[in-house]
N, C-alpha and C. Protein backbone atom coordinates (compact mmCIF):
# COMPACT_ATOMS: atom_id res chain seq x y z
N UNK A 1 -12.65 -9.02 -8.88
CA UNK A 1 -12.50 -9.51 -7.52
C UNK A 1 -11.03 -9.45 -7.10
N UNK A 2 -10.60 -8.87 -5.96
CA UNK A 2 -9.21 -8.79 -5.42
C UNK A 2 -9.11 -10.00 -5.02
N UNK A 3 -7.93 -10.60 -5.02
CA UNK A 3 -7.15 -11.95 -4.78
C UNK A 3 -6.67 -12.15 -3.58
N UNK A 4 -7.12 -13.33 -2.61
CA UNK A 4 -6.76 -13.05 -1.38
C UNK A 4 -5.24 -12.19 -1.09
N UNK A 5 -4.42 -12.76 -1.43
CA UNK A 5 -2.82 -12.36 -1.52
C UNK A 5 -2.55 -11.15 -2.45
N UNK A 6 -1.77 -10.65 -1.63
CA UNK A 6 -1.20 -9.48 -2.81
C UNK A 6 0.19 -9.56 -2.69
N UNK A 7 0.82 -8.92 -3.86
CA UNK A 7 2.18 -8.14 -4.12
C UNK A 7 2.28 -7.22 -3.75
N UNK A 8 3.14 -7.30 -2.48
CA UNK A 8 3.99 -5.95 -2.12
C UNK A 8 5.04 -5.88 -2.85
N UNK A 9 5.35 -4.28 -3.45
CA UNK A 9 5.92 -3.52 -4.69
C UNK A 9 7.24 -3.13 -4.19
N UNK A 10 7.86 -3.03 -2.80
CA UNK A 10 8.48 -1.79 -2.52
C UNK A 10 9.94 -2.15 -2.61
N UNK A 11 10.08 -3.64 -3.05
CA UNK A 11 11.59 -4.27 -2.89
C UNK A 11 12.11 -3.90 -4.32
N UNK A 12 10.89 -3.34 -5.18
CA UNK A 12 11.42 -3.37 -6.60
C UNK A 12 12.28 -1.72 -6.45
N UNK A 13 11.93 -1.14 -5.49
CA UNK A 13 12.73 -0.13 -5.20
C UNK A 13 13.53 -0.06 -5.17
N UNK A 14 14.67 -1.48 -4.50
CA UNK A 14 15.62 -0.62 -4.44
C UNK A 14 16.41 0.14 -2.96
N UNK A 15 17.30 0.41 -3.47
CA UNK A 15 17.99 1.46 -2.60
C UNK A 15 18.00 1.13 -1.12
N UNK A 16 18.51 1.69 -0.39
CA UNK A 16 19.39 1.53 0.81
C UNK A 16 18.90 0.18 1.56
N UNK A 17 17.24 0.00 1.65
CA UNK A 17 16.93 -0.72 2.14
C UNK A 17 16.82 -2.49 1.59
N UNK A 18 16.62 -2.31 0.84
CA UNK A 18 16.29 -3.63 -0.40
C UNK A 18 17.96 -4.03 -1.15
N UNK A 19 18.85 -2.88 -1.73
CA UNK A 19 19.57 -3.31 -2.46
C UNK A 19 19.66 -2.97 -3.43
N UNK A 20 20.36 -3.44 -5.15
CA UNK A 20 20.23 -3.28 -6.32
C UNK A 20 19.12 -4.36 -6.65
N UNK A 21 18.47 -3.92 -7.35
CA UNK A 21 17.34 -4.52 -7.76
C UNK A 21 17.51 -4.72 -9.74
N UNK A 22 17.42 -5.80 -10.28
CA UNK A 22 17.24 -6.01 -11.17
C UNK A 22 15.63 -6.06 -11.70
N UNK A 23 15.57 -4.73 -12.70
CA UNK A 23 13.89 -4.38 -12.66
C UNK A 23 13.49 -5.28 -13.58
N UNK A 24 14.10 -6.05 -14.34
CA UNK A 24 13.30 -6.84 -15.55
C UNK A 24 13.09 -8.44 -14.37
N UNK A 25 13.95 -8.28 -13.57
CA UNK A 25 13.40 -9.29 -12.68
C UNK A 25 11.82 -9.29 -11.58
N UNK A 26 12.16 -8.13 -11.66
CA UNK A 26 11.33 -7.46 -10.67
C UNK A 26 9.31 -7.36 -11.35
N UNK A 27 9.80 -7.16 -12.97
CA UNK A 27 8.15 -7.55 -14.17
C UNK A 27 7.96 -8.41 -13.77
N UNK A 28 9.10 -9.45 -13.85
CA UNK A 28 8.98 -10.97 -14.43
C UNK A 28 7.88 -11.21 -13.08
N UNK A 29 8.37 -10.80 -11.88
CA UNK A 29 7.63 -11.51 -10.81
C UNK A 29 6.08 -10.64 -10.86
N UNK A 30 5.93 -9.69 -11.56
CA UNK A 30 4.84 -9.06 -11.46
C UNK A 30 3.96 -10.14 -12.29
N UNK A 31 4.41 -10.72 -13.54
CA UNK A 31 3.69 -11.61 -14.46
C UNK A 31 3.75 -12.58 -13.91
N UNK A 32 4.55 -13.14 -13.09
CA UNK A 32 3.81 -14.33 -12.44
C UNK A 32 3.31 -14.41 -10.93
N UNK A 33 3.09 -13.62 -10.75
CA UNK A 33 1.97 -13.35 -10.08
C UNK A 33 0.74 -13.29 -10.78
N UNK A 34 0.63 -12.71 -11.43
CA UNK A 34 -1.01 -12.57 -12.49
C UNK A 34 -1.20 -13.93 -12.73
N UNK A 35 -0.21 -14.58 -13.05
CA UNK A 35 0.07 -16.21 -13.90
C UNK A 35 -0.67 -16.65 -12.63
N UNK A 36 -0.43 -16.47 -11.20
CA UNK A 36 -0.62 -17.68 -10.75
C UNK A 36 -2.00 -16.87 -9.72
N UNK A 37 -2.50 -15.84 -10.37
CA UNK A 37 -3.90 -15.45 -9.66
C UNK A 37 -4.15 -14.44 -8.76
N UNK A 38 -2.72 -13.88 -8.28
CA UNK A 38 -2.46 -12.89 -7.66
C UNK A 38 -3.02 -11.38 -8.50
N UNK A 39 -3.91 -10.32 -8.25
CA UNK A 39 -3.81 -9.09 -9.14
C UNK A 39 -3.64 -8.12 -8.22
N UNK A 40 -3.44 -8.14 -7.27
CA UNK A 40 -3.78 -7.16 -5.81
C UNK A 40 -2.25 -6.48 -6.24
N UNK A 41 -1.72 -5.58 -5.97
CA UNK A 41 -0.41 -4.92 -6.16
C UNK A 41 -0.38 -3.33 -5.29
N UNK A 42 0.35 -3.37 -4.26
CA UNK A 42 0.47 -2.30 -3.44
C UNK A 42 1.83 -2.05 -3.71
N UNK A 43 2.07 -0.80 -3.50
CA UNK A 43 3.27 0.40 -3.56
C UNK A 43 3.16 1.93 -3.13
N UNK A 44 3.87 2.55 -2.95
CA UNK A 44 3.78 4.20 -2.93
C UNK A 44 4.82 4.69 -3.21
N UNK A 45 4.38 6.10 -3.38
CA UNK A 45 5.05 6.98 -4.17
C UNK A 45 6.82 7.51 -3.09
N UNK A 46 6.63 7.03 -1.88
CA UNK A 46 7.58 6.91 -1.04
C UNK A 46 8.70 5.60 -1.52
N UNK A 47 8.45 4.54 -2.09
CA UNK A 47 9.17 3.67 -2.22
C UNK A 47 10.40 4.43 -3.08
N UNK A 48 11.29 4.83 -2.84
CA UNK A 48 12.55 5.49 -3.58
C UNK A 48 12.19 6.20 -4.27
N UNK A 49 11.75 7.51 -3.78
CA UNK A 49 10.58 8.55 -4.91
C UNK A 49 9.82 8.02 -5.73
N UNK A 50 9.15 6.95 -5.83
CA UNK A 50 8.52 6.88 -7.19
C UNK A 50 8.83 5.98 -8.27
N UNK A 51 10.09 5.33 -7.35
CA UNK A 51 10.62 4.33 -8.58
C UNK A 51 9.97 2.83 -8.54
N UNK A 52 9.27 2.25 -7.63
CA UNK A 52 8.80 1.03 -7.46
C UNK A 52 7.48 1.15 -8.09
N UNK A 53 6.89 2.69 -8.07
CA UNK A 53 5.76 2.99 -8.82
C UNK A 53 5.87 2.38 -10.43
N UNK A 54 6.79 3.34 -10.62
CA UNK A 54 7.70 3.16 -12.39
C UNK A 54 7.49 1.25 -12.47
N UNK A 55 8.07 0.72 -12.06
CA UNK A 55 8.45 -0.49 -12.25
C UNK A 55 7.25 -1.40 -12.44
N UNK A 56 6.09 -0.98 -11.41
CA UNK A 56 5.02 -1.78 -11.57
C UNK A 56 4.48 -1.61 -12.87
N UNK A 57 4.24 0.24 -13.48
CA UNK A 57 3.87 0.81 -14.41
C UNK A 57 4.03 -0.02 -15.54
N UNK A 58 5.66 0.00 -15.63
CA UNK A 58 5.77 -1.03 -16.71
C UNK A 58 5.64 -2.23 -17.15
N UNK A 59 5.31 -2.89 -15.66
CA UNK A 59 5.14 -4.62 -15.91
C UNK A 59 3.56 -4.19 -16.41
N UNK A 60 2.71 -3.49 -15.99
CA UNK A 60 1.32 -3.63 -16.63
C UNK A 60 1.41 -3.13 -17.39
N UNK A 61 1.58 -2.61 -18.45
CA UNK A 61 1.82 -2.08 -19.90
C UNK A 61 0.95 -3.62 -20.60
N UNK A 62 -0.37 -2.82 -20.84
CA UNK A 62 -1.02 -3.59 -21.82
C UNK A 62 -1.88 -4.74 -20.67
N UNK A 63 -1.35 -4.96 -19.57
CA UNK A 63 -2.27 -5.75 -18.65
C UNK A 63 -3.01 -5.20 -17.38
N UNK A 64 -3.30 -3.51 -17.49
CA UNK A 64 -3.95 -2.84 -16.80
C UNK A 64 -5.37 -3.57 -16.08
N UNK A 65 -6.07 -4.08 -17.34
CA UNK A 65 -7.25 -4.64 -17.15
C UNK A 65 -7.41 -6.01 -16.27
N UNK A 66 -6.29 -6.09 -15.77
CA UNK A 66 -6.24 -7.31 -15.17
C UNK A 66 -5.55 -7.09 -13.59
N UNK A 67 -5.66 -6.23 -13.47
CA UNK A 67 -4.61 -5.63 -12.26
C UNK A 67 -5.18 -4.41 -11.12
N UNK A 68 -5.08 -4.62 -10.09
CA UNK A 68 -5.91 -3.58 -9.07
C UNK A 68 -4.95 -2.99 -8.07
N UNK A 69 -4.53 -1.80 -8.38
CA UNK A 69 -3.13 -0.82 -7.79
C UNK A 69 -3.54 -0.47 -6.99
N UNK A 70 -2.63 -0.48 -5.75
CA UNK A 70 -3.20 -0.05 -4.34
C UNK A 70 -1.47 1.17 -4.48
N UNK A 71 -1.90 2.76 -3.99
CA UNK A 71 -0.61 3.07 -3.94
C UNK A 71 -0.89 4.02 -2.47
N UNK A 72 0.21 4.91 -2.19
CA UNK A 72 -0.16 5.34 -1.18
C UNK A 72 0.89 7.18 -1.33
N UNK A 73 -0.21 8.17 -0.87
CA UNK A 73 0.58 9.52 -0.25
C UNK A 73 1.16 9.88 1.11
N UNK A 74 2.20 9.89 1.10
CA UNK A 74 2.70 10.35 2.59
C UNK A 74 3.46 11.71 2.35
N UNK A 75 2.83 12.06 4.16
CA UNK A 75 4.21 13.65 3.82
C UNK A 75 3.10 14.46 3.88
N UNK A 76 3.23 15.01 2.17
CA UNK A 76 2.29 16.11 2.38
C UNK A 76 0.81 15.88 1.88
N UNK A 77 0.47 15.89 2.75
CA UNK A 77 -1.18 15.76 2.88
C UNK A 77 -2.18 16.79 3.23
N UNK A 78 -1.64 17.95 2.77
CA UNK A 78 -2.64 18.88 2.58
C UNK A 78 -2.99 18.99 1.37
N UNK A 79 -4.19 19.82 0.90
CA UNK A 79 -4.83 19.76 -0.54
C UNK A 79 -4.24 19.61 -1.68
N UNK A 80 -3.44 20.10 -2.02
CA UNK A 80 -2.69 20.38 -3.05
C UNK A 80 -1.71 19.50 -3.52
N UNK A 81 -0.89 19.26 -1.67
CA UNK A 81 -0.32 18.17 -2.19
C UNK A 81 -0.65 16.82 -2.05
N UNK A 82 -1.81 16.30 -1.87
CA UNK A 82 -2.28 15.12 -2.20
C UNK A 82 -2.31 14.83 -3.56
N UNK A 83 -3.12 16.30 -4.22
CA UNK A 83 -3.98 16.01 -6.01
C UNK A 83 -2.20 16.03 -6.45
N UNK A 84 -1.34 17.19 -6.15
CA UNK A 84 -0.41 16.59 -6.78
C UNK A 84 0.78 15.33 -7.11
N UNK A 85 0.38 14.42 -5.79
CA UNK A 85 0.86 13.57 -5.32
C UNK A 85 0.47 12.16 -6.40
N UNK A 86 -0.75 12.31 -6.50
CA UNK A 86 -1.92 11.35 -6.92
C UNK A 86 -1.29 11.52 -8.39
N UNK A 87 -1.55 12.79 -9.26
CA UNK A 87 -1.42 12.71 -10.53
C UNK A 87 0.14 12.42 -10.83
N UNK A 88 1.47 12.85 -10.15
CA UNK A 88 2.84 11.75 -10.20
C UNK A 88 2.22 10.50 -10.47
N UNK A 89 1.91 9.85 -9.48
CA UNK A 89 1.43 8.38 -9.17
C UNK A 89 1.08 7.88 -10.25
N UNK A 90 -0.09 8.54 -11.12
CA UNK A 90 -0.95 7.94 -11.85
C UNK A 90 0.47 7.90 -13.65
N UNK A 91 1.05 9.36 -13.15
CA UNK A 91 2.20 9.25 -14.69
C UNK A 91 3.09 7.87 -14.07
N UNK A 92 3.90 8.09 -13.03
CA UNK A 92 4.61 6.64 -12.57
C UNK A 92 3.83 5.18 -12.98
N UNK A 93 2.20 4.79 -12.15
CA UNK A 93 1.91 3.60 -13.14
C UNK A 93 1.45 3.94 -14.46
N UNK A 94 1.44 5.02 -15.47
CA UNK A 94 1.00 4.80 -16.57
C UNK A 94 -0.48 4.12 -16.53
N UNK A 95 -1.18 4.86 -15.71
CA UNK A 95 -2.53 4.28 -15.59
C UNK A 95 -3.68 5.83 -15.32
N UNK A 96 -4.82 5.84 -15.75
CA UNK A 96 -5.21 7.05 -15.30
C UNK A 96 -6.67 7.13 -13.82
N UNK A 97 -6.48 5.69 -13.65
CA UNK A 97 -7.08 5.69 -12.28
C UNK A 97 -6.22 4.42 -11.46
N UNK A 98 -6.49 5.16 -10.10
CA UNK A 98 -5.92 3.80 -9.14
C UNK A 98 -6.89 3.42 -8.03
N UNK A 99 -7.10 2.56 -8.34
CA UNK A 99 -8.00 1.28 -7.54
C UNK A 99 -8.03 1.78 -6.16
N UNK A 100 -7.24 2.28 -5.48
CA UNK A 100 -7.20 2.28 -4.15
C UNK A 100 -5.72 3.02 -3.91
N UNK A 101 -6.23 4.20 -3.10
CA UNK A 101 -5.26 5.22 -2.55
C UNK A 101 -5.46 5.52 -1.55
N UNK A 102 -4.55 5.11 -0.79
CA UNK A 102 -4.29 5.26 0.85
C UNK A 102 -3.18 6.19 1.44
N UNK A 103 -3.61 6.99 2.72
CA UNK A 103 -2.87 7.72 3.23
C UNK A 103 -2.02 6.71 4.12
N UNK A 104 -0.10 7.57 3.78
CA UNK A 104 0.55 6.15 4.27
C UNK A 104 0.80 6.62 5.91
N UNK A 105 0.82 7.19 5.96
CA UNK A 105 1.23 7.62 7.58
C UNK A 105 0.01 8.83 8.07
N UNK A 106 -0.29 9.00 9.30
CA UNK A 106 -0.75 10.02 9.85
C UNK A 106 0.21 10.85 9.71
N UNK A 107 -0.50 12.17 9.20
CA UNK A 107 0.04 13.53 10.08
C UNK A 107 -0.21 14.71 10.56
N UNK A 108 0.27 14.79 11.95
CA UNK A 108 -1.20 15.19 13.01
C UNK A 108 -0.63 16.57 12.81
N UNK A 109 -0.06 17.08 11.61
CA UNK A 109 0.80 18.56 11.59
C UNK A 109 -0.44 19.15 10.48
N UNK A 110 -1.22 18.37 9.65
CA UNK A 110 -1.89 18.96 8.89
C UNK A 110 -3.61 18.18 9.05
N UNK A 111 -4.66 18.81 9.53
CA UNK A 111 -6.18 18.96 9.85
C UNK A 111 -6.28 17.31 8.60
N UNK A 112 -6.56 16.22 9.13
CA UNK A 112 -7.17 15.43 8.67
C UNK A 112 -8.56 15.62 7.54
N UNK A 113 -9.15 16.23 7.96
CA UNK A 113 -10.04 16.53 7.42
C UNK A 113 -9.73 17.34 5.65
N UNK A 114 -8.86 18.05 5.88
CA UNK A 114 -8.29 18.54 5.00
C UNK A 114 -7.62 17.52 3.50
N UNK A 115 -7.04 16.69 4.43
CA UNK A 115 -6.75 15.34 3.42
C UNK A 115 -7.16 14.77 2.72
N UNK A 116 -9.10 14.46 3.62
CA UNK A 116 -9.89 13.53 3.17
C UNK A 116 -10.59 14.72 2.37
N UNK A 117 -10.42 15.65 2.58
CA UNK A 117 -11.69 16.34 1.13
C UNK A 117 -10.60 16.19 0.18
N UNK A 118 -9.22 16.37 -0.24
CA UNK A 118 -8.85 16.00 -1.28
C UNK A 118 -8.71 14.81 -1.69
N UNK A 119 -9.06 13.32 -1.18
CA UNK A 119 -9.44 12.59 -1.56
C UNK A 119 -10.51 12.58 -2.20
N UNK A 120 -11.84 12.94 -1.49
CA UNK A 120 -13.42 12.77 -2.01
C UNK A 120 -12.79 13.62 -3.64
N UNK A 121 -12.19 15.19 -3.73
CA UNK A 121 -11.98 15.27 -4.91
C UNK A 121 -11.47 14.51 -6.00
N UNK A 122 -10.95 14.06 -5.76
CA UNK A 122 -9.93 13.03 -6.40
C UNK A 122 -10.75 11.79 -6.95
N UNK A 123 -11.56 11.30 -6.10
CA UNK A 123 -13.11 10.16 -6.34
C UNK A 123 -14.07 10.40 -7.16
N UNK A 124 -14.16 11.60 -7.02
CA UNK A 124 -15.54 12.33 -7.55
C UNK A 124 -14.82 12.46 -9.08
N UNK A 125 -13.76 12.95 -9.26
CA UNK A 125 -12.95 12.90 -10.81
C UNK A 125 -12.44 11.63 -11.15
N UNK A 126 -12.69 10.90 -10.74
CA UNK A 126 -12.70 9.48 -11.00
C UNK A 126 -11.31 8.85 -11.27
N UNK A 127 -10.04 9.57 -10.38
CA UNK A 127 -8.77 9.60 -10.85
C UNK A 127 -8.44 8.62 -9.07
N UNK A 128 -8.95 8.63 -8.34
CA UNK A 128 -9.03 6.75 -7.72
C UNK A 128 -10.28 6.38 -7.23
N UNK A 129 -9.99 5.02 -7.03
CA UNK A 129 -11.87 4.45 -7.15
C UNK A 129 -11.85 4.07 -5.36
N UNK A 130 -11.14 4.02 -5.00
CA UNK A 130 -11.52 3.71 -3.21
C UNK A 130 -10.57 4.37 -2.43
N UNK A 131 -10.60 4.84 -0.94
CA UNK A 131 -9.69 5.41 -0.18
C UNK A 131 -9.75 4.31 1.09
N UNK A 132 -8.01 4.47 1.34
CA UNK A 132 -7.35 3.64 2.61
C UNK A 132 -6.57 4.20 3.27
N UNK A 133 -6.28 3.52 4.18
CA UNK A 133 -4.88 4.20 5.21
C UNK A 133 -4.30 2.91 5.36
N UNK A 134 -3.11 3.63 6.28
CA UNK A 134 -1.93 2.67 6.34
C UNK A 134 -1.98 2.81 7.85
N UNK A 135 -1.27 2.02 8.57
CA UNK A 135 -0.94 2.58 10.12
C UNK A 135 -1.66 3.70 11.00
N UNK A 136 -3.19 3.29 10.26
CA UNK A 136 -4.14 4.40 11.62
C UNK A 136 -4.15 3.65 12.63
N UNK A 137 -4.05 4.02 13.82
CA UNK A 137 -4.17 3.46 15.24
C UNK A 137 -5.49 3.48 15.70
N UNK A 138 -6.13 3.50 16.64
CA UNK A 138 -7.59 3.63 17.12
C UNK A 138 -7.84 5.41 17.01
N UNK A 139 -6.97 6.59 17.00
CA UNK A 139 -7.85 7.73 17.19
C UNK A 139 -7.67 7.92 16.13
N UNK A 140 -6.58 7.78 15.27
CA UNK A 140 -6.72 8.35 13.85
C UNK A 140 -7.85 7.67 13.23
N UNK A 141 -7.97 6.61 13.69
CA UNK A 141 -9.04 5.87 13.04
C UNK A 141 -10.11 6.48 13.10
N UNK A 142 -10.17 6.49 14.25
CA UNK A 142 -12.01 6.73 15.20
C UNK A 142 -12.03 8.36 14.12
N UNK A 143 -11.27 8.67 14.07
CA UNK A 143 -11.45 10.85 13.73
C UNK A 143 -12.02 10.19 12.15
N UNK A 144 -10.97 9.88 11.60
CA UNK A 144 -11.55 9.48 9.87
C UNK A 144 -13.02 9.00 9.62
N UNK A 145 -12.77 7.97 11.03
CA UNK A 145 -14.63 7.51 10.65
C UNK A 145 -15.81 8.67 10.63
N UNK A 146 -15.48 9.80 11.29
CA UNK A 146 -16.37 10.68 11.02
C UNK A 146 -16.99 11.43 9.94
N UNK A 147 -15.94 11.21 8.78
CA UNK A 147 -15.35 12.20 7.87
C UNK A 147 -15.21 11.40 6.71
N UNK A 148 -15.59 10.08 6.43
CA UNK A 148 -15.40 9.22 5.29
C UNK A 148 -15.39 7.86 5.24
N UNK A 149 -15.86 6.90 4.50
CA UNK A 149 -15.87 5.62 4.31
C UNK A 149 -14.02 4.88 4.01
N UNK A 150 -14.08 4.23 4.71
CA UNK A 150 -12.67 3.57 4.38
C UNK A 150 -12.64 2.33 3.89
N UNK A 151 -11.81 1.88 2.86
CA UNK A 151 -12.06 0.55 2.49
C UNK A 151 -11.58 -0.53 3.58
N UNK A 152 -10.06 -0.21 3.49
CA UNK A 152 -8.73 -0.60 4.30
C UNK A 152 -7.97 0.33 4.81
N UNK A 153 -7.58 -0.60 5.90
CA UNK A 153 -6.48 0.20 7.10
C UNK A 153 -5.36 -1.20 6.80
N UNK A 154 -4.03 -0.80 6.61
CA UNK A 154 -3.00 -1.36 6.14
C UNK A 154 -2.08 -1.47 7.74
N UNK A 155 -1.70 -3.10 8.23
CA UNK A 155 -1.29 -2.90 9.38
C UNK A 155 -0.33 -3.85 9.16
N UNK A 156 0.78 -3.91 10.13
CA UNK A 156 1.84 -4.72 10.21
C UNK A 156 0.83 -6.31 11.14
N UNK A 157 0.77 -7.22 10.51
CA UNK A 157 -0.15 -8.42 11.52
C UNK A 157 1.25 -9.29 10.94
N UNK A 158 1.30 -10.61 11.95
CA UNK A 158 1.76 -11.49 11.20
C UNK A 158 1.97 -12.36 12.85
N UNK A 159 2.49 -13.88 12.46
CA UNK A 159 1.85 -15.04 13.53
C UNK A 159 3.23 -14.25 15.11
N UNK A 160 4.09 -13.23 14.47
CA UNK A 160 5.14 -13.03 15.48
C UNK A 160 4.47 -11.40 15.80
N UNK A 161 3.35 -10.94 15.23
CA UNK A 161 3.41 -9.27 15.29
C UNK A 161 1.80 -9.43 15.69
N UNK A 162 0.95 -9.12 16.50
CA UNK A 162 -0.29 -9.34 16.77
C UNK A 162 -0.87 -8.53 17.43
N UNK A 163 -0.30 -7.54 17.67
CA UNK A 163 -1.19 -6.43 18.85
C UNK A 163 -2.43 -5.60 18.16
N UNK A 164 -2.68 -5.83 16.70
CA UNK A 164 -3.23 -4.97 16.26
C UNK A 164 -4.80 -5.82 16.54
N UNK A 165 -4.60 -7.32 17.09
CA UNK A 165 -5.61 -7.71 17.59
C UNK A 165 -6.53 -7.44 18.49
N UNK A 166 -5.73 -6.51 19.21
CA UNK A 166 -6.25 -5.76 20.99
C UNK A 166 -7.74 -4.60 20.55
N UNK A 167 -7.23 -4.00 19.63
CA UNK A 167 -7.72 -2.34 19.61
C UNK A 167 -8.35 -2.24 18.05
N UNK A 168 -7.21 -1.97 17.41
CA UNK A 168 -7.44 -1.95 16.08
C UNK A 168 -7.91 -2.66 14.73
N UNK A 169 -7.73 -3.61 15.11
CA UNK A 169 -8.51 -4.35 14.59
C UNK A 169 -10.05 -4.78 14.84
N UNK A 170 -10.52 -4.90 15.98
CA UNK A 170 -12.10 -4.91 16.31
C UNK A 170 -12.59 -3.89 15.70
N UNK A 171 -12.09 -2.69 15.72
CA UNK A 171 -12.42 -1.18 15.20
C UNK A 171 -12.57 -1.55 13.92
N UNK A 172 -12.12 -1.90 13.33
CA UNK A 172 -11.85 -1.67 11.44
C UNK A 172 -13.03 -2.95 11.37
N UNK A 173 -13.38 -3.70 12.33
CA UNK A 173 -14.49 -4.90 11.58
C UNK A 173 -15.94 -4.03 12.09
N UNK A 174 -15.55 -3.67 13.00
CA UNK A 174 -16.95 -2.92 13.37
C UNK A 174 -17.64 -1.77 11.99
N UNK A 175 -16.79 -1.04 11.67
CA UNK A 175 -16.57 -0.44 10.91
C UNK A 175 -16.55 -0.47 9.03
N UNK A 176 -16.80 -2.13 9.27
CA UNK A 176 -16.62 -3.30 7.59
C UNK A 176 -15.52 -2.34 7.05
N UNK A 177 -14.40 -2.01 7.86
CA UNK A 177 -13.00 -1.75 6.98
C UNK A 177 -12.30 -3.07 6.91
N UNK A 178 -11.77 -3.03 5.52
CA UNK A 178 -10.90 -4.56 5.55
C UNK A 178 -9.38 -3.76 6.48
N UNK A 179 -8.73 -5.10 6.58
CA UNK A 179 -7.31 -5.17 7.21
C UNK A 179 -6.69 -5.77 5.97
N UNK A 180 -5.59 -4.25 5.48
CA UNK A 180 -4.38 -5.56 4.75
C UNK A 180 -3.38 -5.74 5.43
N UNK A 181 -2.83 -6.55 5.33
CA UNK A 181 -1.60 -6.94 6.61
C UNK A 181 0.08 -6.57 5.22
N UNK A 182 0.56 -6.32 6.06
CA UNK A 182 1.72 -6.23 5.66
C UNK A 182 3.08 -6.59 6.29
N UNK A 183 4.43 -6.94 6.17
CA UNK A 183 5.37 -7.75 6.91
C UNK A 183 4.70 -9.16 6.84
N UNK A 184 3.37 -9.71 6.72
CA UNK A 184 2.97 -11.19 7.33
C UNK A 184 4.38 -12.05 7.05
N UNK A 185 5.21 -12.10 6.31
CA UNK A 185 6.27 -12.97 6.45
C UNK A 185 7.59 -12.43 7.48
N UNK A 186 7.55 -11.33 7.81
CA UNK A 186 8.61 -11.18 8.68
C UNK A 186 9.63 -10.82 8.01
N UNK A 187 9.41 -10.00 6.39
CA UNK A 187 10.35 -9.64 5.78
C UNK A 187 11.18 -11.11 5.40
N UNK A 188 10.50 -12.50 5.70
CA UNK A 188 11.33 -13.21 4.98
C UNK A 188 11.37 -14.47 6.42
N UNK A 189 11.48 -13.80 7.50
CA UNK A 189 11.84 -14.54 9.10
C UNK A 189 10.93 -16.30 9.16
N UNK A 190 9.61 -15.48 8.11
CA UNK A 190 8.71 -17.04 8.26
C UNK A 190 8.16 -17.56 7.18
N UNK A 191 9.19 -17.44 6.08
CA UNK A 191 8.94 -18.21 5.44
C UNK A 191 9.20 -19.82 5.40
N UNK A 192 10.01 -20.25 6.39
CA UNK A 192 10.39 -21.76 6.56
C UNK A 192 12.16 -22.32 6.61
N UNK A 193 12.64 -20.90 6.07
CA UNK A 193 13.80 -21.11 5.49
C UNK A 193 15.06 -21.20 6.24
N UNK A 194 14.22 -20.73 7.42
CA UNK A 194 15.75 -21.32 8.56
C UNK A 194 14.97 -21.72 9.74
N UNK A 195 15.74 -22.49 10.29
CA UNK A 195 15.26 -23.35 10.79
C UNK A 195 15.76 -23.34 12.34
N UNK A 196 16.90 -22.52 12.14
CA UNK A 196 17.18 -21.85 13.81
C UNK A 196 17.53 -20.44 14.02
N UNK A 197 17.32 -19.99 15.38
CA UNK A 197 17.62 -18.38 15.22
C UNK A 197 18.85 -18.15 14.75
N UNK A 198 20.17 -18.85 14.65
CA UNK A 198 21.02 -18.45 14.59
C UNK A 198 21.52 -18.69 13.37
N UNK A 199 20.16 -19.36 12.12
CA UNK A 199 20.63 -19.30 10.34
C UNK A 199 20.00 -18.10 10.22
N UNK A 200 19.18 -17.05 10.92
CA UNK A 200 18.55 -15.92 10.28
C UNK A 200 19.87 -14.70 10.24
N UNK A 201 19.77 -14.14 9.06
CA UNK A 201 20.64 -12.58 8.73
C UNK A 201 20.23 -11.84 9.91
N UNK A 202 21.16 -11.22 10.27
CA UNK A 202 21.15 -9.80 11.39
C UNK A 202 20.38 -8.72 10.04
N UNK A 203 20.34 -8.93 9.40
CA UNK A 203 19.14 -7.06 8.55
C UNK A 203 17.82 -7.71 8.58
N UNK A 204 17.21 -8.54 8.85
CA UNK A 204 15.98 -9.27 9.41
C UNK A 204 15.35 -8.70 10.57
């Protein structure tokens, strides 16, 4: 059973956006998360090439069985380079299936359709067990529904970010696609911790 809450992976990255990252810090929070019931764990192979992948890889070393990897392909999403995208992924977590692989961005430069049959390949070899997206809007959406079952559509929601209430979201329930939300804290803005606009950081 997935855990209401998940771990987003992508700070263990690193680099320009996040910072230096201390990766044995970065396990530690992977194990307590498990500790405290969390197993849900999203990342992609975009997070600093591949390195937030690595990092998760290693905090599950030996606790695979307890853990449900959500990762994601962007870029190139035509045939080839999906399967090759996928099998990086799978050497990065040191795992030989992933729970759930989602396309992270549209891209309207390469036939959708094209994408999703290298997914179904990819299913059918049992190298991931469900397909998602990230940031489909209502037509990317509406086109996919023709062409494949979706688990989740991955959207920015949160109590300051809400438009995905208008359109996209009715779509994905009609549809029994879940919504994972992502940002819900505001990168940090709502967690409680300041208390006026003017204690929040300007990189917020």
């Amino acid at each position: 059973q997935v855990s209401v809450m998940a771990l987003g992976c992508w700070p263990f990255a690193g680099g320009q956006f996040w910072g230096e990252q201390d990766d044995n810090d970065s396990i530690a929070t992977v194990h307590a998360a498990l500790d405290a019931g969390i197993n849900f764990f999203d990342t992609a192979e975009a997070y600093e090439k591949g390195t937030s992948e690595r990092v998760l890889g290693r905090a599950l070393v030996g606790k695979r069985d307890k853990a449900i990897i959500a990762t994601k392909v962007a870029g190139r999403l035509h045939r080839e380079g999906v399967i090759t995208a996928c099998e990086e992924s799978l050497r990065n977590l040191q795992t030989d299936y992933i729970d759930l692989y989602q396309i992270h961005w549209p891209n309207h430069k390469i036939p959708l359709a094209e994408t999703v049959a290298a997914l179904h390949h990819l299913r059918d070899q049992g190298k991931i067990r469900a397909i998602g997206v990230s940031n489909f809007a209502v037509q990317d959406f509406t086109e996919l529904m023709t062409l494949t079952d979706c688990e989740t559509n991955q959207m920015p929601y949160s109590l300051l970010w809400r438009v995905i209430e208008d359109e996209i979201k009715p779509l994905c329930m009609q549809h029994n696609t879940g919504i994972l939300c992502y940002s819900s804290l505001m990168q940090g803005l709502l967690t409680g911790r300041y208390a006026t606009a003017d204690e929040v950081p300007d990189n917020i």
